[in-house]
PDB file of N, CA and C in Angstrom:
ATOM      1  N   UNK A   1      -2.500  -5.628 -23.186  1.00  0.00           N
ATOM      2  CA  UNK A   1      -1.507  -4.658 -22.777  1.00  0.00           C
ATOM      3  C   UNK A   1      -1.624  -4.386 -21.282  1.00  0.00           C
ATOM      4  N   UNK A   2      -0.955  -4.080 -20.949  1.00  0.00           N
ATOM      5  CA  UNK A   2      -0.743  -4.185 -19.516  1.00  0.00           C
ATOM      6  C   UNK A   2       0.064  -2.688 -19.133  1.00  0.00           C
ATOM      7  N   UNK A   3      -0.503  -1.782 -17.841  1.00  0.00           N
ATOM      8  CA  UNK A   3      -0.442  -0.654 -17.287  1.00  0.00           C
ATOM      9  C   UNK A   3       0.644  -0.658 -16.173  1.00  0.00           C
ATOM     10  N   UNK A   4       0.995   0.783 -16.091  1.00  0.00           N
ATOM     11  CA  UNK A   4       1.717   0.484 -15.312  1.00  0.00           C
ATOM     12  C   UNK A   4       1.594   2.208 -14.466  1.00  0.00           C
ATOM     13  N   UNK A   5       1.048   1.888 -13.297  1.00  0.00           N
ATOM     14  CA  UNK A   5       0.759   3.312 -12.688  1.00  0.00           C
ATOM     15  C   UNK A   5       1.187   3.289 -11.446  1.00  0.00           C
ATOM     16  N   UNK A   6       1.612   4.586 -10.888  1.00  0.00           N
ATOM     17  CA  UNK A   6       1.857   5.101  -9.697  1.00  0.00           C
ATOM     18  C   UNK A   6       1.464   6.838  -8.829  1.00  0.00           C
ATOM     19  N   UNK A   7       1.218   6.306  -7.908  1.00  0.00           N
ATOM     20  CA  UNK A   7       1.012   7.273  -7.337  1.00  0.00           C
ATOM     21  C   UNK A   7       1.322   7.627  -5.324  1.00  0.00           C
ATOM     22  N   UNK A   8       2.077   8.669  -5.221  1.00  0.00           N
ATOM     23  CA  UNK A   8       2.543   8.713  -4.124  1.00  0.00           C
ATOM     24  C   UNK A   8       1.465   8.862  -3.146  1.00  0.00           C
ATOM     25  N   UNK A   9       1.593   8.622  -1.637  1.00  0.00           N
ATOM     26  CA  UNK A   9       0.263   8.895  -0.568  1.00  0.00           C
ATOM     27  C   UNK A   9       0.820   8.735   0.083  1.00  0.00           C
ATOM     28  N   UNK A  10       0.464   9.785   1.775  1.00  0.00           N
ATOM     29  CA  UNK A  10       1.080  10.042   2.987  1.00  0.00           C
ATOM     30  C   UNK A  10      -0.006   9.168   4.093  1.00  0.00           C
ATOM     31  N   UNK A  11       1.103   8.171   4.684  1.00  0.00           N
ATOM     32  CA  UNK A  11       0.082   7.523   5.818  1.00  0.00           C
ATOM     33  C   UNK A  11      -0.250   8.071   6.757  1.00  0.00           C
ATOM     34  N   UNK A  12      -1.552   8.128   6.790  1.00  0.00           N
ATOM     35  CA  UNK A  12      -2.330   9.341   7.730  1.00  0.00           C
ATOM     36  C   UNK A  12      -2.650   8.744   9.150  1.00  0.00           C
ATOM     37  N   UNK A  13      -3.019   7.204   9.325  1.00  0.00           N
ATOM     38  CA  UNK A  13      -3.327   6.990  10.464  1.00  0.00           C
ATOM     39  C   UNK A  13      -2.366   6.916  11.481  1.00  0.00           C
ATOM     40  N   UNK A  14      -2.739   6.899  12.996  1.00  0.00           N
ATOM     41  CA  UNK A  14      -1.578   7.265  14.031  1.00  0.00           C
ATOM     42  C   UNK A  14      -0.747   6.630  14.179  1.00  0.00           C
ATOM     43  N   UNK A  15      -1.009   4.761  13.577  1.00  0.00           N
ATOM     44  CA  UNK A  15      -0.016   3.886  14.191  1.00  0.00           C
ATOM     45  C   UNK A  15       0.679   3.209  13.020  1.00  0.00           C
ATOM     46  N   UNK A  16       0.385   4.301  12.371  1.00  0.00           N
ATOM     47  CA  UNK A  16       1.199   3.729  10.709  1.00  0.00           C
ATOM     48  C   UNK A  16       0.635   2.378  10.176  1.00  0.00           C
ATOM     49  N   UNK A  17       2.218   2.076   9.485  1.00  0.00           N
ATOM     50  CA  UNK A  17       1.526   0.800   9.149  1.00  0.00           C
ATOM     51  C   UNK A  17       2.197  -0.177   9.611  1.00  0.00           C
ATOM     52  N   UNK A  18       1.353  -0.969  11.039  1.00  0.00           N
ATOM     53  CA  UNK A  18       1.723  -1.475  11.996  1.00  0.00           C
ATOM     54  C   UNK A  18       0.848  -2.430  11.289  1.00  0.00           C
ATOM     55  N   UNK A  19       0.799  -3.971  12.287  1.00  0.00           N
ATOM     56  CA  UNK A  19       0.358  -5.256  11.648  1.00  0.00           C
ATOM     57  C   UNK A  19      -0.958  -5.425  11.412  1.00  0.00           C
ATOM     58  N   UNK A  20      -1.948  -4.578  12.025  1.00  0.00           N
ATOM     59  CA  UNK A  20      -3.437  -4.875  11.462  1.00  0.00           C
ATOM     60  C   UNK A  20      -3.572  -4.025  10.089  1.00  0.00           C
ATOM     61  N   UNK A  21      -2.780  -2.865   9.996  1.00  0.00           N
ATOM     62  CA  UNK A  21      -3.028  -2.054   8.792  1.00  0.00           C
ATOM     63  C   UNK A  21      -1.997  -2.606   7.382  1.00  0.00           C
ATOM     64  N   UNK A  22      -0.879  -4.112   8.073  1.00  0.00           N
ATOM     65  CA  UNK A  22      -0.323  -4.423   6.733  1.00  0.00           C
ATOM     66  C   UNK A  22      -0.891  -5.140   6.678  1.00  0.00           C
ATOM     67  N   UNK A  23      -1.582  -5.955   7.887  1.00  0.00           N
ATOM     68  CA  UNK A  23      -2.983  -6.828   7.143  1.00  0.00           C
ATOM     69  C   UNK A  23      -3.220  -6.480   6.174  1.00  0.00           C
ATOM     70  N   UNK A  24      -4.701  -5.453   6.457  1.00  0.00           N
ATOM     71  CA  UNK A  24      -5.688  -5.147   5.608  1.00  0.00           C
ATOM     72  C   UNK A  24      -4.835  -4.792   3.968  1.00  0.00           C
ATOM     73  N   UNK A  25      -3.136  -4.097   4.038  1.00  0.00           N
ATOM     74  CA  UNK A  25      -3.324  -3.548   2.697  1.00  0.00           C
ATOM     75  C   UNK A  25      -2.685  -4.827   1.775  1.00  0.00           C
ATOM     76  N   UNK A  26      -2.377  -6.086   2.541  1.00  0.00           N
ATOM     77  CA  UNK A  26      -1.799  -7.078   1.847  1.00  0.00           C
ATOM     78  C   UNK A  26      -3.157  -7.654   1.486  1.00  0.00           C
ATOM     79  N   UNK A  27      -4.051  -7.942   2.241  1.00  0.00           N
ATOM     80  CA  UNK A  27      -5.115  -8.849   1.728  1.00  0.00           C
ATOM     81  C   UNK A  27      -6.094  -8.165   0.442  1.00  0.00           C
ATOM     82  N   UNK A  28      -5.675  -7.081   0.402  1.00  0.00           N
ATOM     83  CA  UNK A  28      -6.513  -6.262  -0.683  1.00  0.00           C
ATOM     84  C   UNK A  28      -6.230  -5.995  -1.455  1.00  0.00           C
ATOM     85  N   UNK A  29      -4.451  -6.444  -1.668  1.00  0.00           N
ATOM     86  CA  UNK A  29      -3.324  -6.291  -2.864  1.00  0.00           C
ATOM     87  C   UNK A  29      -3.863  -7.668  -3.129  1.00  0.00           C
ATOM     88  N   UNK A  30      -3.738  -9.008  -2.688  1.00  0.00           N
ATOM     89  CA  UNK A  30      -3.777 -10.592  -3.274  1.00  0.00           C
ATOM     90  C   UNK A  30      -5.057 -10.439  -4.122  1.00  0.00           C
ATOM     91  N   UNK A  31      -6.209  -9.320  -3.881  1.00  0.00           N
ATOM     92  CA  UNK A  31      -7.315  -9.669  -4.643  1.00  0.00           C
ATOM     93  C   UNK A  31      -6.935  -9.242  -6.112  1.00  0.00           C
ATOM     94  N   UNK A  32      -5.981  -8.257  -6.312  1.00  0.00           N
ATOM     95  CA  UNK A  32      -5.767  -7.945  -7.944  1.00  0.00           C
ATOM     96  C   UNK A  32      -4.650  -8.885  -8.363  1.00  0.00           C
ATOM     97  N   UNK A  33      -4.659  -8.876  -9.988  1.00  0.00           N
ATOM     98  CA  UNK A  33      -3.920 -10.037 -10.415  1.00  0.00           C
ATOM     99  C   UNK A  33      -2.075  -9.232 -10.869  1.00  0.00           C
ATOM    100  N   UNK A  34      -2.743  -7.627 -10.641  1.00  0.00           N
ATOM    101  CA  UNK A  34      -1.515  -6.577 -10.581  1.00  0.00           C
ATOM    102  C   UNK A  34      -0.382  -7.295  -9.818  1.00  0.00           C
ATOM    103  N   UNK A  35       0.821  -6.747  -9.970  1.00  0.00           N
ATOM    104  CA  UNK A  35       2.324  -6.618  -9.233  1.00  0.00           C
ATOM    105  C   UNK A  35       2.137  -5.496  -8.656  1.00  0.00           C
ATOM    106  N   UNK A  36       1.640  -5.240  -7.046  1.00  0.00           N
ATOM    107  CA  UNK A  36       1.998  -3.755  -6.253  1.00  0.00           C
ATOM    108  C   UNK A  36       2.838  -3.552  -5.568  1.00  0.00           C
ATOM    109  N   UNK A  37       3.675  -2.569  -5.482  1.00  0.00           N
ATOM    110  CA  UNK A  37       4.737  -2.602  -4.506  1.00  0.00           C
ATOM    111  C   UNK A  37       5.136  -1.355  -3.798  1.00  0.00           C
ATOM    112  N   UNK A  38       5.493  -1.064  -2.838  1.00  0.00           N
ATOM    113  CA  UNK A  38       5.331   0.259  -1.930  1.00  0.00           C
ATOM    114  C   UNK A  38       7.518   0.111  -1.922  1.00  0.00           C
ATOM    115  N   UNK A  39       6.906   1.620  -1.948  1.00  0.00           N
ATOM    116  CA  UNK A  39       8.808   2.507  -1.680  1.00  0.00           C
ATOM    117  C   UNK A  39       8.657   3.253  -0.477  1.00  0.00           C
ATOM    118  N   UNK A  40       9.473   3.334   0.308  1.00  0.00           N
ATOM    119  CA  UNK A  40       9.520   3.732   1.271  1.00  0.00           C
ATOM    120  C   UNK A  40      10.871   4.672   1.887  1.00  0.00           C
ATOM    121  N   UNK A  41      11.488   5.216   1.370  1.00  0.00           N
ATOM    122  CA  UNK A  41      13.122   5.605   1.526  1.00  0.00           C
ATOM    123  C   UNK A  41      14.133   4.647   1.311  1.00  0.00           C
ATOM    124  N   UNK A  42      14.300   4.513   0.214  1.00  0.00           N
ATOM    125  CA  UNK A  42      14.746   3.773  -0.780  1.00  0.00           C
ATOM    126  C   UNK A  42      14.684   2.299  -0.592  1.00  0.00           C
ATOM    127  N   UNK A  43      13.611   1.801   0.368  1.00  0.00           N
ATOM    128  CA  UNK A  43      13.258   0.008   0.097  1.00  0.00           C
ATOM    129  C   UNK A  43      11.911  -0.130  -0.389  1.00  0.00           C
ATOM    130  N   UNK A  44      11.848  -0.784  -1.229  1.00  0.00           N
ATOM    131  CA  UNK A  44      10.983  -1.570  -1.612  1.00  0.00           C
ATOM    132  C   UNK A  44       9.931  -2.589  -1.136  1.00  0.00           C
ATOM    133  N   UNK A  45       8.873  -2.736  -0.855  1.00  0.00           N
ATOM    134  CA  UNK A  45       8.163  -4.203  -0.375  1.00  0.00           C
ATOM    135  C   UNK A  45       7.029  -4.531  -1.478  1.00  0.00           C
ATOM    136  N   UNK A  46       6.674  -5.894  -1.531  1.00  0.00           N
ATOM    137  CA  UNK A  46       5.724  -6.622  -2.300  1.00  0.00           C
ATOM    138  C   UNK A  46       4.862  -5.876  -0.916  1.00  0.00           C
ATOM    139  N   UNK A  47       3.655  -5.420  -1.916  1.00  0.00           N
ATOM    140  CA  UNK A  47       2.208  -5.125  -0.965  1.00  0.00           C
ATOM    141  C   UNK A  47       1.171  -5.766  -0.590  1.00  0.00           C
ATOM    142  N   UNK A  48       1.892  -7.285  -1.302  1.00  0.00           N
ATOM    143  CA  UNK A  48       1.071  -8.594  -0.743  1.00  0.00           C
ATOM    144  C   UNK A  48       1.421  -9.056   0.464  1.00  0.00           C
ATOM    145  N   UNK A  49       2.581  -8.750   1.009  1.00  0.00           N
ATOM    146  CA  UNK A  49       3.728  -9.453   1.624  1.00  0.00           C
ATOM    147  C   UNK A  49       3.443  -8.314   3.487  1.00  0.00           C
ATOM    148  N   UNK A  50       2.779  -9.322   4.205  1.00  0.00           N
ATOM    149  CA  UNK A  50       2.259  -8.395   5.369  1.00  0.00           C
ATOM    150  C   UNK A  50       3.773  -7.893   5.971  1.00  0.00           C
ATOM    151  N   UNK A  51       5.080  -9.337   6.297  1.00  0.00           N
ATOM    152  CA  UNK A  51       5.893  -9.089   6.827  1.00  0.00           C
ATOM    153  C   UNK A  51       6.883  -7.646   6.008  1.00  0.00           C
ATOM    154  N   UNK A  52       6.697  -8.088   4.719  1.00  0.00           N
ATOM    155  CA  UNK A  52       7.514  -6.756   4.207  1.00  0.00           C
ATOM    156  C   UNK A  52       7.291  -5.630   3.889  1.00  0.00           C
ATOM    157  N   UNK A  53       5.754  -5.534   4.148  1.00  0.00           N
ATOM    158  CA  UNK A  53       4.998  -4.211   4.472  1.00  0.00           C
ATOM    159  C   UNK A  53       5.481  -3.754   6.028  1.00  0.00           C
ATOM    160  N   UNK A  54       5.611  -4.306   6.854  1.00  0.00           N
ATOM    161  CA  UNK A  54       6.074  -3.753   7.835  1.00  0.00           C
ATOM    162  C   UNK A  54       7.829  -3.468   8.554  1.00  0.00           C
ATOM    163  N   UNK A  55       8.114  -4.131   7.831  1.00  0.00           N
ATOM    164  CA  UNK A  55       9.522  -3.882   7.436  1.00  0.00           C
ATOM    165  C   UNK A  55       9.664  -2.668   6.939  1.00  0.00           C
ATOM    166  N   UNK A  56       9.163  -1.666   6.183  1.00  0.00           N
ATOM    167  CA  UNK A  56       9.064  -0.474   5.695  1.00  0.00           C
ATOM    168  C   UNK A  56       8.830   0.578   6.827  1.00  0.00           C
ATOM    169  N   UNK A  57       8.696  -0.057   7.875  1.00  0.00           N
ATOM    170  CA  UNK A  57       8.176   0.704   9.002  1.00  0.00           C
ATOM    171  C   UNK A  57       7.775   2.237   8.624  1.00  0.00           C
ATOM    172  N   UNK A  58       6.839   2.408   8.108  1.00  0.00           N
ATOM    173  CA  UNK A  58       5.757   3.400   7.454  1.00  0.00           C
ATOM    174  C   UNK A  58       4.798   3.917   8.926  1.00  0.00           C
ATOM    175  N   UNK A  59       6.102   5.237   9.161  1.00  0.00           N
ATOM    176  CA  UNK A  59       4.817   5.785  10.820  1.00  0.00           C
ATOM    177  C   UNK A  59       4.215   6.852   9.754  1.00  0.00           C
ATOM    178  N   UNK A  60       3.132   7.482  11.054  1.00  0.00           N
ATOM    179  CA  UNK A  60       2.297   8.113  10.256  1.00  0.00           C
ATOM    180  C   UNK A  60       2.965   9.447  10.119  1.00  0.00           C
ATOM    181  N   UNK A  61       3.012  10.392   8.688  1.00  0.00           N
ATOM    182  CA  UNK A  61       3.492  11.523   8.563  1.00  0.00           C
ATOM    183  C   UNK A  61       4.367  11.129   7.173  1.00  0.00           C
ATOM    184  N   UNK A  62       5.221   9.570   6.983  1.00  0.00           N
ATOM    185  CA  UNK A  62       5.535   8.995   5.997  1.00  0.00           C
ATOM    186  C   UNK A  62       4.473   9.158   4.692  1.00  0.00           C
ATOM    187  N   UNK A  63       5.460   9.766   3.656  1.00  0.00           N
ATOM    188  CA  UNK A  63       5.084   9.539   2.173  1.00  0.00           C
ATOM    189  C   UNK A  63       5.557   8.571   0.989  1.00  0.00           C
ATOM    190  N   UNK A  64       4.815   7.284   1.194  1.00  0.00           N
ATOM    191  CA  UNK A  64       5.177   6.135   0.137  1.00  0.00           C
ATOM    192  C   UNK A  64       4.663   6.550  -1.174  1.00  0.00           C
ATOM    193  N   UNK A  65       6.081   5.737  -1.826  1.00  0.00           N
ATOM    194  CA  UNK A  65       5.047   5.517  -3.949  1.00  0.00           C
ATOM    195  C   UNK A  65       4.436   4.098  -3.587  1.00  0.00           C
ATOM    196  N   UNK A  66       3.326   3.726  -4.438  1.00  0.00           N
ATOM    197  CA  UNK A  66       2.757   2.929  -4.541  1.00  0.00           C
ATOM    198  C   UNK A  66       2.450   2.279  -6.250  1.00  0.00           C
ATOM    199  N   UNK A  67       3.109   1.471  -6.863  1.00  0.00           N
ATOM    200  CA  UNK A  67       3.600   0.928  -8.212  1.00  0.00           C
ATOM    201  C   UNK A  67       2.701  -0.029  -8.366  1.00  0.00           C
ATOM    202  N   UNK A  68       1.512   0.084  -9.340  1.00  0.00           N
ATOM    203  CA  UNK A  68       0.914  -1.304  -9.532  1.00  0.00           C
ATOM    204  C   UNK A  68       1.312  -1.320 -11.053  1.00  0.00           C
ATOM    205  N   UNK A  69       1.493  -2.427 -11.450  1.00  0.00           N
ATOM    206  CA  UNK A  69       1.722  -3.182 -12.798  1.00  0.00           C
ATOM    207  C   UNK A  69       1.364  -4.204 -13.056  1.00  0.00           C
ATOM    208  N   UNK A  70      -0.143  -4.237 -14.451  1.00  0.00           N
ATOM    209  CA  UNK A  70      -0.699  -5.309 -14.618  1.00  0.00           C
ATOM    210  C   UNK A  70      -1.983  -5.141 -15.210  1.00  0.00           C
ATOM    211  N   UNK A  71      -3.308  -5.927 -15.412  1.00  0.00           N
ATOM    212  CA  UNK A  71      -4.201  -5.851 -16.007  1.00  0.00           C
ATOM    213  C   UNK A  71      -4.999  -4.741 -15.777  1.00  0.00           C
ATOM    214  N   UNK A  72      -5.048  -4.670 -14.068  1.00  0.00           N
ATOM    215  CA  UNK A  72      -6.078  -4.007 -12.976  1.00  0.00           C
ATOM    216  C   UNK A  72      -5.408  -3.198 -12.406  1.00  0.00           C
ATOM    217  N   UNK A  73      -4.028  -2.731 -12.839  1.00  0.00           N
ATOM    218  CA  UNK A  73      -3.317  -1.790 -11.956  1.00  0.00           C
ATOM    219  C   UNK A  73      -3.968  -0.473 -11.624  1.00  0.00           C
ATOM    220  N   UNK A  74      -4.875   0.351 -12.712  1.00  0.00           N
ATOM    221  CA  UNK A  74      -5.539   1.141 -11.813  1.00  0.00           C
ATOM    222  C   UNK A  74      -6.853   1.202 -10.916  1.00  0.00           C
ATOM    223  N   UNK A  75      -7.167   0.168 -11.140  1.00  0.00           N
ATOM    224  CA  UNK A  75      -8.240  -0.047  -9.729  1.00  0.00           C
ATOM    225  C   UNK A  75      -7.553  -0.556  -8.889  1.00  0.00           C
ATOM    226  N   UNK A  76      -6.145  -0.955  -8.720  1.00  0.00           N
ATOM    227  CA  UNK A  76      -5.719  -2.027  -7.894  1.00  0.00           C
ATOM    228  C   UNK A  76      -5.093  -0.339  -6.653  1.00  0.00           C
ATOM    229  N   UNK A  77      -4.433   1.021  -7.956  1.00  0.00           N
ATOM    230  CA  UNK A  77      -3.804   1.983  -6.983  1.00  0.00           C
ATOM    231  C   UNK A  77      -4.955   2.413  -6.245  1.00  0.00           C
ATOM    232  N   UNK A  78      -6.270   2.600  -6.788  1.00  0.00           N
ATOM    233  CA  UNK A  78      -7.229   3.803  -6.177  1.00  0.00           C
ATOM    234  C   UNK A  78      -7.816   2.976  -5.044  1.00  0.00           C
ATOM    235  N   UNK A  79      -7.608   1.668  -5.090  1.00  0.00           N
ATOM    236  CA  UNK A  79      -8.566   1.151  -3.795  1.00  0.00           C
ATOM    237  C   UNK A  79      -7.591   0.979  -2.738  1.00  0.00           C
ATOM    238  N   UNK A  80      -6.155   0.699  -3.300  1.00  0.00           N
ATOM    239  CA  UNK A  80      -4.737   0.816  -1.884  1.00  0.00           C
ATOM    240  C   UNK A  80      -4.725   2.473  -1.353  1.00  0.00           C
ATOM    241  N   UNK A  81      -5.091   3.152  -2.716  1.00  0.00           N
ATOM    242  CA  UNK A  81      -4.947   4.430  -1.967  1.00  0.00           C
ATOM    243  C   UNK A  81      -5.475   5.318  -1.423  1.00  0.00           C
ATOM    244  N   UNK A  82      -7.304   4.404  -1.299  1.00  0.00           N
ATOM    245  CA  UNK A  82      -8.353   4.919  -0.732  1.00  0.00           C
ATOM    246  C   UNK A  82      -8.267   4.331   0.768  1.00  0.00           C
ATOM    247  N   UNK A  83      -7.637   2.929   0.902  1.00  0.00           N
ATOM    248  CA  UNK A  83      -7.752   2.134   2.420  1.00  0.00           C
ATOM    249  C   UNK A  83      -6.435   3.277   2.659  1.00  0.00           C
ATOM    250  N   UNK A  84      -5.049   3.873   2.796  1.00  0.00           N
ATOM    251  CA  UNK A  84      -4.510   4.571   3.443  1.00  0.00           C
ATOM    252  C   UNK A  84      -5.020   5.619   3.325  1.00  0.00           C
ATOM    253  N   UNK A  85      -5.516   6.339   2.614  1.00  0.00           N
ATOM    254  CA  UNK A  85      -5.876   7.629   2.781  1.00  0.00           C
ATOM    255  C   UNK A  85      -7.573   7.333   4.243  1.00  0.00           C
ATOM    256  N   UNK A  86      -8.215   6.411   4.015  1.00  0.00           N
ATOM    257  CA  UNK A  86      -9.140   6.307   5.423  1.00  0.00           C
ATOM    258  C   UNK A  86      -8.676   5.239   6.587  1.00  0.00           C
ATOM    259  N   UNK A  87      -7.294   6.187   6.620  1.00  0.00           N
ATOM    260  CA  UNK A  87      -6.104   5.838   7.813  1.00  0.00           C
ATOM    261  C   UNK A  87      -6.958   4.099   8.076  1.00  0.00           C
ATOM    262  N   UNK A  88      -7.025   3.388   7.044  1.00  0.00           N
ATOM    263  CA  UNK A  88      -7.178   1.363   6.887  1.00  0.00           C
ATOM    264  C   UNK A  88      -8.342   1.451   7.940  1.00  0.00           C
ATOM    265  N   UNK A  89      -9.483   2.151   8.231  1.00  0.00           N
ATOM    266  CA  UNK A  89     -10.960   2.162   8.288  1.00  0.00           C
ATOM    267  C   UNK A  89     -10.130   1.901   9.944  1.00  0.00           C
ATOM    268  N   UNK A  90      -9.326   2.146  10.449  1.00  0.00           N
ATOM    269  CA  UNK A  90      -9.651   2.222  12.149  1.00  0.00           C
ATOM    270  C   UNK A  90      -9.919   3.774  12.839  1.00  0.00           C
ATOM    271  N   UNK A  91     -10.468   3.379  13.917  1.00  0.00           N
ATOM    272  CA  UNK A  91     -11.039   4.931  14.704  1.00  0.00           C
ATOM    273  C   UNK A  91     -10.220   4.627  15.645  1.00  0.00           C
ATOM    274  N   UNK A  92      -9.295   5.797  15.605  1.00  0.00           N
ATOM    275  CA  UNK A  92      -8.129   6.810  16.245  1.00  0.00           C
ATOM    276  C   UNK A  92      -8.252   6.733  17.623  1.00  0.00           C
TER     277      UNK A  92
END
């Protein structure tokens, strides 16, 4: 059976989510075998997908949902929503 969870989170760091921070949250989405996907005012992106993570242009003060669906979907939300909540481990 397969889960399907969400949970909203406000991007806290200063430069949003600019290309080192859709790095980090795409390469850490490919490790679960989940479907994650971020909403952003009414678009959608695959959270594997660096280019369409930033396409969402997510500055900081923005509140995304974050949708995982799949085996690992809730370890897959708490560890996407632990790297934005420690604004993706950069010092400010």
């Amino acid at each position: 059976m397969t889960n399907q969870v969400s949970q909203q989170v406000t991007i806290c760091n200063k430069l949003g989510l600019h290309a080192r921070a859709a790095t980090k949250l795409a390469q850490l989405s490919q490790r679960f075998s989940s479907v994650i996907t971020l909403e952003l005012d009414g678009k959608q992106a695959d959270a594997s997908s660096i280019m369409a993570l930033m396409l969402l242009a997510g500055g900081k003060g923005k509140t995304v949902n974050i949708t995982a669906h799949g085996e690992d979907a809730e370890q897959a939300l708490t560890e996407i929503c632990q790297l934005i909540s420690d604004k993706f481990d950069e010092s400010e």
